[in-house]
C-alpha atoms as a PDB file:
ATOM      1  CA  UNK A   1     127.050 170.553  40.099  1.00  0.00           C
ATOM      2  CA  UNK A   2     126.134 168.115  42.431  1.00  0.00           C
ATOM      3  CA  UNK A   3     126.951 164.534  42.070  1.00  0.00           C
ATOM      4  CA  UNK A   4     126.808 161.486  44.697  1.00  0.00           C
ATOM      5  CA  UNK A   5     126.987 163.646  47.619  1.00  0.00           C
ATOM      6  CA  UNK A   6     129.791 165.633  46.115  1.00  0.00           C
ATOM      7  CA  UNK A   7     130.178 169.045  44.107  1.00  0.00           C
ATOM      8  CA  UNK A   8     131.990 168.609  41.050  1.00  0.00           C
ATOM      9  CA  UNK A   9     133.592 171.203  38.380  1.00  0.00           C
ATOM     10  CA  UNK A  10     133.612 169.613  34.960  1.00  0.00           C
ATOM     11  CA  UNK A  11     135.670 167.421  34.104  1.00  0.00           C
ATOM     12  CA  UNK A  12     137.336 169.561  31.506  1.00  0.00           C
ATOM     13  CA  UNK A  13     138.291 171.742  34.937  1.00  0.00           C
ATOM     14  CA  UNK A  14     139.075 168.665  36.872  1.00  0.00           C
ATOM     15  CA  UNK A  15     141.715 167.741  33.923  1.00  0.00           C
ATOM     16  CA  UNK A  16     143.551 170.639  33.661  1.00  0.00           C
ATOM     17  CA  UNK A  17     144.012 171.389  37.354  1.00  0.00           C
ATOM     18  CA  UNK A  18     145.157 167.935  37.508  1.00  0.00           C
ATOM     19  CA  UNK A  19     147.830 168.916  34.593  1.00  0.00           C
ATOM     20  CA  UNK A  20     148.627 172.420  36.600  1.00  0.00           C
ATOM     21  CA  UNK A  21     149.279 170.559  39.862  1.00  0.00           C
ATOM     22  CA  UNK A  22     151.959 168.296  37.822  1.00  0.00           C
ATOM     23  CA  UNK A  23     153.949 171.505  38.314  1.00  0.00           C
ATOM     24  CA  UNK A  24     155.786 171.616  41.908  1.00  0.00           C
ATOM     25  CA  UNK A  25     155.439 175.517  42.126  1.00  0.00           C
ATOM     26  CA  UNK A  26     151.854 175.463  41.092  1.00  0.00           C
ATOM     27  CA  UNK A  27     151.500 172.726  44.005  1.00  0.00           C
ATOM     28  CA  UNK A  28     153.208 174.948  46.388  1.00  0.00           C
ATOM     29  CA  UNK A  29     150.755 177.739  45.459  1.00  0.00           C
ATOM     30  CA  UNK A  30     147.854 175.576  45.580  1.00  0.00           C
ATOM     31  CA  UNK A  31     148.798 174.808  48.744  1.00  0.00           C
ATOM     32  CA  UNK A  32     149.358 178.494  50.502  1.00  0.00           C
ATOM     33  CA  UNK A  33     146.568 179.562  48.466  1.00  0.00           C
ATOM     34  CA  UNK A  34     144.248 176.792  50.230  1.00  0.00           C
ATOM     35  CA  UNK A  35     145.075 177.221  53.242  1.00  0.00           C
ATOM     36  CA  UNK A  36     144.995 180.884  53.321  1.00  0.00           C
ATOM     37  CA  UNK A  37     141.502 180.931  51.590  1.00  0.00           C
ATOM     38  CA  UNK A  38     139.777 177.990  53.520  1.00  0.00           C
ATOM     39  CA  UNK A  39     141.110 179.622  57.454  1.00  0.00           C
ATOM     40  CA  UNK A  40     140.169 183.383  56.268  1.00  0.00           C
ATOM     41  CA  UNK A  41     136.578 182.108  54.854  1.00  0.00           C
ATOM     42  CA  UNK A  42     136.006 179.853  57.596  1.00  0.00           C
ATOM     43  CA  UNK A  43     136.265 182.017  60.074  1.00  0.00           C
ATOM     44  CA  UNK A  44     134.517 184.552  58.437  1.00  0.00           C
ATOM     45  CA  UNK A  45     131.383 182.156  57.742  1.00  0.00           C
ATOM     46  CA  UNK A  46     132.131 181.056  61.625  1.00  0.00           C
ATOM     47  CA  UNK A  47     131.404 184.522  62.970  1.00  0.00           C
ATOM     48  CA  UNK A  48     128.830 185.391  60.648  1.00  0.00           C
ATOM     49  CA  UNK A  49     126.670 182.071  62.041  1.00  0.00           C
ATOM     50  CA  UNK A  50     126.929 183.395  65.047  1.00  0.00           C
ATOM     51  CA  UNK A  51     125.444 186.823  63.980  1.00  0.00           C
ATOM     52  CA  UNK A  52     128.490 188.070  65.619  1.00  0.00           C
ATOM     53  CA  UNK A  53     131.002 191.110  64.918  1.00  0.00           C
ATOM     54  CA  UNK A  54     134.416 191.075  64.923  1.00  0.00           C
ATOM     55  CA  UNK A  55     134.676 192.777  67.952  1.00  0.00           C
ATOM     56  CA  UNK A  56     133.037 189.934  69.610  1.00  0.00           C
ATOM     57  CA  UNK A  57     135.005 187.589  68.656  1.00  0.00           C
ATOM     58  CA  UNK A  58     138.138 189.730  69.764  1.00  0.00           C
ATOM     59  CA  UNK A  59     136.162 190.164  72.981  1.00  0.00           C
ATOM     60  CA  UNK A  60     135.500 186.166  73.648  1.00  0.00           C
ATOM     61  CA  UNK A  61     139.378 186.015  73.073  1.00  0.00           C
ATOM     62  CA  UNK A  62     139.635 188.230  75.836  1.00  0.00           C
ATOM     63  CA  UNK A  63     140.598 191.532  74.386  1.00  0.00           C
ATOM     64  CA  UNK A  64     138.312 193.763  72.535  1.00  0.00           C
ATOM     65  CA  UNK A  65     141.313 195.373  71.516  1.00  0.00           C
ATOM     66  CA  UNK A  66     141.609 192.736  69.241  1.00  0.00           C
ATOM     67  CA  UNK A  67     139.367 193.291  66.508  1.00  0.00           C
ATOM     68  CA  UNK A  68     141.864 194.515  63.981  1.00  0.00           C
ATOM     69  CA  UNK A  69     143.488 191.758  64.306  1.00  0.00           C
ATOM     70  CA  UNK A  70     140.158 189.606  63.715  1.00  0.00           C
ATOM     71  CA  UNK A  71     140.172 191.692  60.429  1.00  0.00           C
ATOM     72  CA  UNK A  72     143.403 190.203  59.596  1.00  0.00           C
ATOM     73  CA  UNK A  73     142.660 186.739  60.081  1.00  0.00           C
ATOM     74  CA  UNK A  74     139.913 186.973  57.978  1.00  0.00           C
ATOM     75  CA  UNK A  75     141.698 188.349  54.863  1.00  0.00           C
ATOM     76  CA  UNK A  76     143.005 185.584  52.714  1.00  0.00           C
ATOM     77  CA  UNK A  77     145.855 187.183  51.599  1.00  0.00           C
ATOM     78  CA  UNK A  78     147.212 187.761  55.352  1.00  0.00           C
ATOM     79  CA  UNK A  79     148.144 183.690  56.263  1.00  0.00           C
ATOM     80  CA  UNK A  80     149.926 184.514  59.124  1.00  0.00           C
ATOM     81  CA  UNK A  81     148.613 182.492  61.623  1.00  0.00           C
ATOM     82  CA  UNK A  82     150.051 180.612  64.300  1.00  0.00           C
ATOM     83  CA  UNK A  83     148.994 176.950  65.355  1.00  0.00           C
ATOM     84  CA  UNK A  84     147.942 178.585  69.164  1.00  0.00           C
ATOM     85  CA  UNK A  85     146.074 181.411  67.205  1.00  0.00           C
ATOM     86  CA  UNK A  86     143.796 178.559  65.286  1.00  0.00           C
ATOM     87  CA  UNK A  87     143.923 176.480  68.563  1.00  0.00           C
ATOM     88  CA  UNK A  88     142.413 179.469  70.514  1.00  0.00           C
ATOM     89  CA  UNK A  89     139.913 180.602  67.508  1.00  0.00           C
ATOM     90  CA  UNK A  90     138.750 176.583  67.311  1.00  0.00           C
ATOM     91  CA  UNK A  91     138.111 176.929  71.021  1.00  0.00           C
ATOM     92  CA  UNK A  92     135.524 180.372  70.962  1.00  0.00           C
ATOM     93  CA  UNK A  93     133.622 178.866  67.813  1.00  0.00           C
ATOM     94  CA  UNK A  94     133.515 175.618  69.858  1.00  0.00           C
ATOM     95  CA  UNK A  95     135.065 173.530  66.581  1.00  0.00           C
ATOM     96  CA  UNK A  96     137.548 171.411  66.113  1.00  0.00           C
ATOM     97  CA  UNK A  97     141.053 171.782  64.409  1.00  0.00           C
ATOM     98  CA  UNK A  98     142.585 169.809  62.045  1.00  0.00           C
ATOM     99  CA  UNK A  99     146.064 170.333  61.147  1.00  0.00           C
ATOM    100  CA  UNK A 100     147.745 168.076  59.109  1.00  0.00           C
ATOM    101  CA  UNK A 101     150.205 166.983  55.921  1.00  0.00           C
ATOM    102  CA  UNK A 102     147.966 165.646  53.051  1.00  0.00           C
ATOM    103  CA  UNK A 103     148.352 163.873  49.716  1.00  0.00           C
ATOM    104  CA  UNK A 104     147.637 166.342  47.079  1.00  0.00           C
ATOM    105  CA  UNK A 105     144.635 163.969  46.028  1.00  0.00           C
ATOM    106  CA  UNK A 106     142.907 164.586  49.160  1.00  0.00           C
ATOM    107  CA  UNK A 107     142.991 168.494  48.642  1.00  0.00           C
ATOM    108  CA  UNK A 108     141.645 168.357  45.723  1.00  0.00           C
ATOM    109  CA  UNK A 109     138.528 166.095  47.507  1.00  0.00           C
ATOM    110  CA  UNK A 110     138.473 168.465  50.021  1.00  0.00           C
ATOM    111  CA  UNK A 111     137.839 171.421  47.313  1.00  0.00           C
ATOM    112  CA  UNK A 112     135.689 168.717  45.086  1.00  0.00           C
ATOM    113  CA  UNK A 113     133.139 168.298  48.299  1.00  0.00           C
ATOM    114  CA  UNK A 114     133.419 171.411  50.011  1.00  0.00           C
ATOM    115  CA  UNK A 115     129.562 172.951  50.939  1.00  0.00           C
ATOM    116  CA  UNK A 116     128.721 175.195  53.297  1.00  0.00           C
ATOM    117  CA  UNK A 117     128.439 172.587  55.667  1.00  0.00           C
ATOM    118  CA  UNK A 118     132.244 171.908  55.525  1.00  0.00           C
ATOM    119  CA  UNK A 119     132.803 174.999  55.585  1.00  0.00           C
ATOM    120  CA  UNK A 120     131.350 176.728  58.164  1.00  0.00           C
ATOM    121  CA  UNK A 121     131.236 173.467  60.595  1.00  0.00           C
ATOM    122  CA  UNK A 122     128.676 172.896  63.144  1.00  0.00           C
ATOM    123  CA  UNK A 123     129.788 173.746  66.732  1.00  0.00           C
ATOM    124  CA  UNK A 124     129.953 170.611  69.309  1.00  0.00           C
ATOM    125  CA  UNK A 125     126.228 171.347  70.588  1.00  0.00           C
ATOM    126  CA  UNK A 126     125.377 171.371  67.290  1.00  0.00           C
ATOM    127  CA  UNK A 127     127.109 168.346  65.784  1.00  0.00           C
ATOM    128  CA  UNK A 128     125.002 166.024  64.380  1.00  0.00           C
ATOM    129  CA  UNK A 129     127.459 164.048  62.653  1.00  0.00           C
ATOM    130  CA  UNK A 130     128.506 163.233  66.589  1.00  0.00           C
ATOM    131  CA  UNK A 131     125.021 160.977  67.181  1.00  0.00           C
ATOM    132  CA  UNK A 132     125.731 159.212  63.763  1.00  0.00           C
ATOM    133  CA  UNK A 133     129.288 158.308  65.449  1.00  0.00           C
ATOM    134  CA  UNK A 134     127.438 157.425  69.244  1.00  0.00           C
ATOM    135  CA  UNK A 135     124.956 155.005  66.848  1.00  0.00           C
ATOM    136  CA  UNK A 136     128.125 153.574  65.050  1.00  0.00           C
ATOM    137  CA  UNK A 137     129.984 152.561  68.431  1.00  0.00           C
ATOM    138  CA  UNK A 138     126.813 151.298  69.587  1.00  0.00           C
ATOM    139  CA  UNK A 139     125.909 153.742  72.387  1.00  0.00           C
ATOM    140  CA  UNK A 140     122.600 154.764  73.400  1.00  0.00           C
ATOM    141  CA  UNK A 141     123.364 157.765  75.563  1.00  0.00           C
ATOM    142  CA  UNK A 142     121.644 161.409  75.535  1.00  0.00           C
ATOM    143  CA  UNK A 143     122.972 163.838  73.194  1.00  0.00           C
ATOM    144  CA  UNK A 144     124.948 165.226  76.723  1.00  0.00           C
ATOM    145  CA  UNK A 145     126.682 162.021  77.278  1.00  0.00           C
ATOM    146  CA  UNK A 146     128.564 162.524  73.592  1.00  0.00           C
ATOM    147  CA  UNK A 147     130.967 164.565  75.362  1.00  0.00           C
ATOM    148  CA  UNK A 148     132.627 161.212  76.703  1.00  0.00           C
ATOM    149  CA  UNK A 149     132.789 160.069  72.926  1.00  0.00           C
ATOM    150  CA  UNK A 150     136.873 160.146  72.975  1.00  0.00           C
ATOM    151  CA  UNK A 151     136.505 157.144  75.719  1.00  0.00           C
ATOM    152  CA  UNK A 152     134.934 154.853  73.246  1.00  0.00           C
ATOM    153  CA  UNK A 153     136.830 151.646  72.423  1.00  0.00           C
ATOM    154  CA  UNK A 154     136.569 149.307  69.618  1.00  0.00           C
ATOM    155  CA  UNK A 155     138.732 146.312  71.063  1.00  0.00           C
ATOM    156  CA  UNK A 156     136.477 145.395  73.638  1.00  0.00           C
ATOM    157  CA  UNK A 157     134.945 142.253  71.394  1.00  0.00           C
ATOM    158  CA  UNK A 158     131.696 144.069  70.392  1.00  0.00           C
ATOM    159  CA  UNK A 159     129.535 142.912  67.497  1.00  0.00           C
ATOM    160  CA  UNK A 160     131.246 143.464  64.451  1.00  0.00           C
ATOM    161  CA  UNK A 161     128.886 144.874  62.186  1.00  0.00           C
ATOM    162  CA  UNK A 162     129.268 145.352  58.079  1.00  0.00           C
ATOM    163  CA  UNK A 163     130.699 149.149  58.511  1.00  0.00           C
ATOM    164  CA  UNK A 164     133.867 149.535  58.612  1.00  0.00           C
ATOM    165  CA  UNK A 165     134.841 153.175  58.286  1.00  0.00           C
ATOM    166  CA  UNK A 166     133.296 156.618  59.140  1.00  0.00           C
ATOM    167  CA  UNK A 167     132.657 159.072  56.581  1.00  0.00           C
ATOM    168  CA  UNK A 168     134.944 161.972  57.909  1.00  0.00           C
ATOM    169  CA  UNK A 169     132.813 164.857  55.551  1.00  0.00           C
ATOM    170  CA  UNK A 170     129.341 163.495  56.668  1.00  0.00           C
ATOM    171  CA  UNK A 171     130.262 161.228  59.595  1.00  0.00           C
ATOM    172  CA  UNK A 172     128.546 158.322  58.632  1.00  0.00           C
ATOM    173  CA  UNK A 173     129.100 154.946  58.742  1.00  0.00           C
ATOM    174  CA  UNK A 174     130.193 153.159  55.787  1.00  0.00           C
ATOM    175  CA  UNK A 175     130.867 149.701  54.696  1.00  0.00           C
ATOM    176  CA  UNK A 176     134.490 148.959  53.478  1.00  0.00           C
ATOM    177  CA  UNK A 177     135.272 147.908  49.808  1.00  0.00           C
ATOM    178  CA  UNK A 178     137.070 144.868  48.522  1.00  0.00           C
ATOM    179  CA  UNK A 179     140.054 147.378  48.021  1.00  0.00           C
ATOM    180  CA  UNK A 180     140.168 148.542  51.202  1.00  0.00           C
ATOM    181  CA  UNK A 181     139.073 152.434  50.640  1.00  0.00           C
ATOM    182  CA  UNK A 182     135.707 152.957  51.241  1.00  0.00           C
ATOM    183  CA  UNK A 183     135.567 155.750  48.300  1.00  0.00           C
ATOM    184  CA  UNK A 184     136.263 159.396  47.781  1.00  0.00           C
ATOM    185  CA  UNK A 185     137.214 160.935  51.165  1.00  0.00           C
ATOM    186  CA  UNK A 186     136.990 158.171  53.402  1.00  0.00           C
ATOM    187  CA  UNK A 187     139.425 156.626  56.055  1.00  0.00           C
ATOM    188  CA  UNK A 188     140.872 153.438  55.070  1.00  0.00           C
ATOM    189  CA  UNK A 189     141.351 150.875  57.291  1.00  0.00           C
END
């Protein structure tokens, strides 16, 4: 079910897994379980957008040799991998990585608003979310320019406008609340 941008289980679900998660070994689980799920169906949904085999992505890692291995990494219940592993898988796909600790609030956001664009992310050429970020910061450059994005610079006395944060699930602007959160999901400032 969809509601304001966000898919929801019922709240009935909602309230119990917030009751489960009260338990520090369910957490733990929840945890491996995520993480294991979301890298091994990622990067199956990844490849698949590509049309590609696993093979290929073994061979744009630079060994062909490597496709049982690819077969590994997309089984959730292997979890082995290593932070240069991701690194170099973020790299073929063209994505980026986040790794990070989390309040347990914010996975169960993540699991609340995960689609299929979420989950199988866009790669740079492809980002859209990237021209909603060049329009925030107030630049007017080509869609090739956005690789320079990482030089842009708030602090340089530029119209403030009523946005405040960025949306980090659909990377648009939003305006900041009384509170200080701008809702479900978003940075606060």
């Amino acid at each position: 079910m969809e509601h304001g941008g966000f898919y929801h289980m019922n709240r009935k679900e909602l309230s119990r897994l917030l009751t489960e998660i009260e338990d520090k070994e369910y957490r733990r689980g929840l945890v491996e379980g995520h993480a294991k799920d979301t890298i091994a169906f990622q990067l199956k949904q990844l490849r698949k957008a590509l049309n590609w085999e696993q093979r290929d992505v073994a061979k744009e890692l630079g060994n062909p040799k490597l496709q049982p291995m690819i077969s590994r990494y997309e089984n959730p219940d292997y979890g082995k991998y290593s932070i240069t592993t991701l690194l170099e898988l973020a790299a073929v796909f063209d994505v980026a990585l986040v790794v990070r600790f989390a309040p347990f609030s914010e996975l169960v956001e993540w699991d609340l608003s995960s689609s299929p664009k979420t989950l199988c992310p866009s790669p740079y050429a492809k980002d859209e979310g990237l021209a909603h970020l060049a329009a925030y910061a107030g630049r007017e450059e080509s869609r090739s320019d956005l690789s320079n994005m990482g030089e842009m610079n708030q602090g340089r006395g530029e119209k403030q406008n009523a946005v405040d944060t960025i949306d980090p699930i659909s990377a648009t602007p939003r305006k900041k609340q009384e509170n200080g959160f701008a809702g479900i999901g978003s940075m606060a400032s």
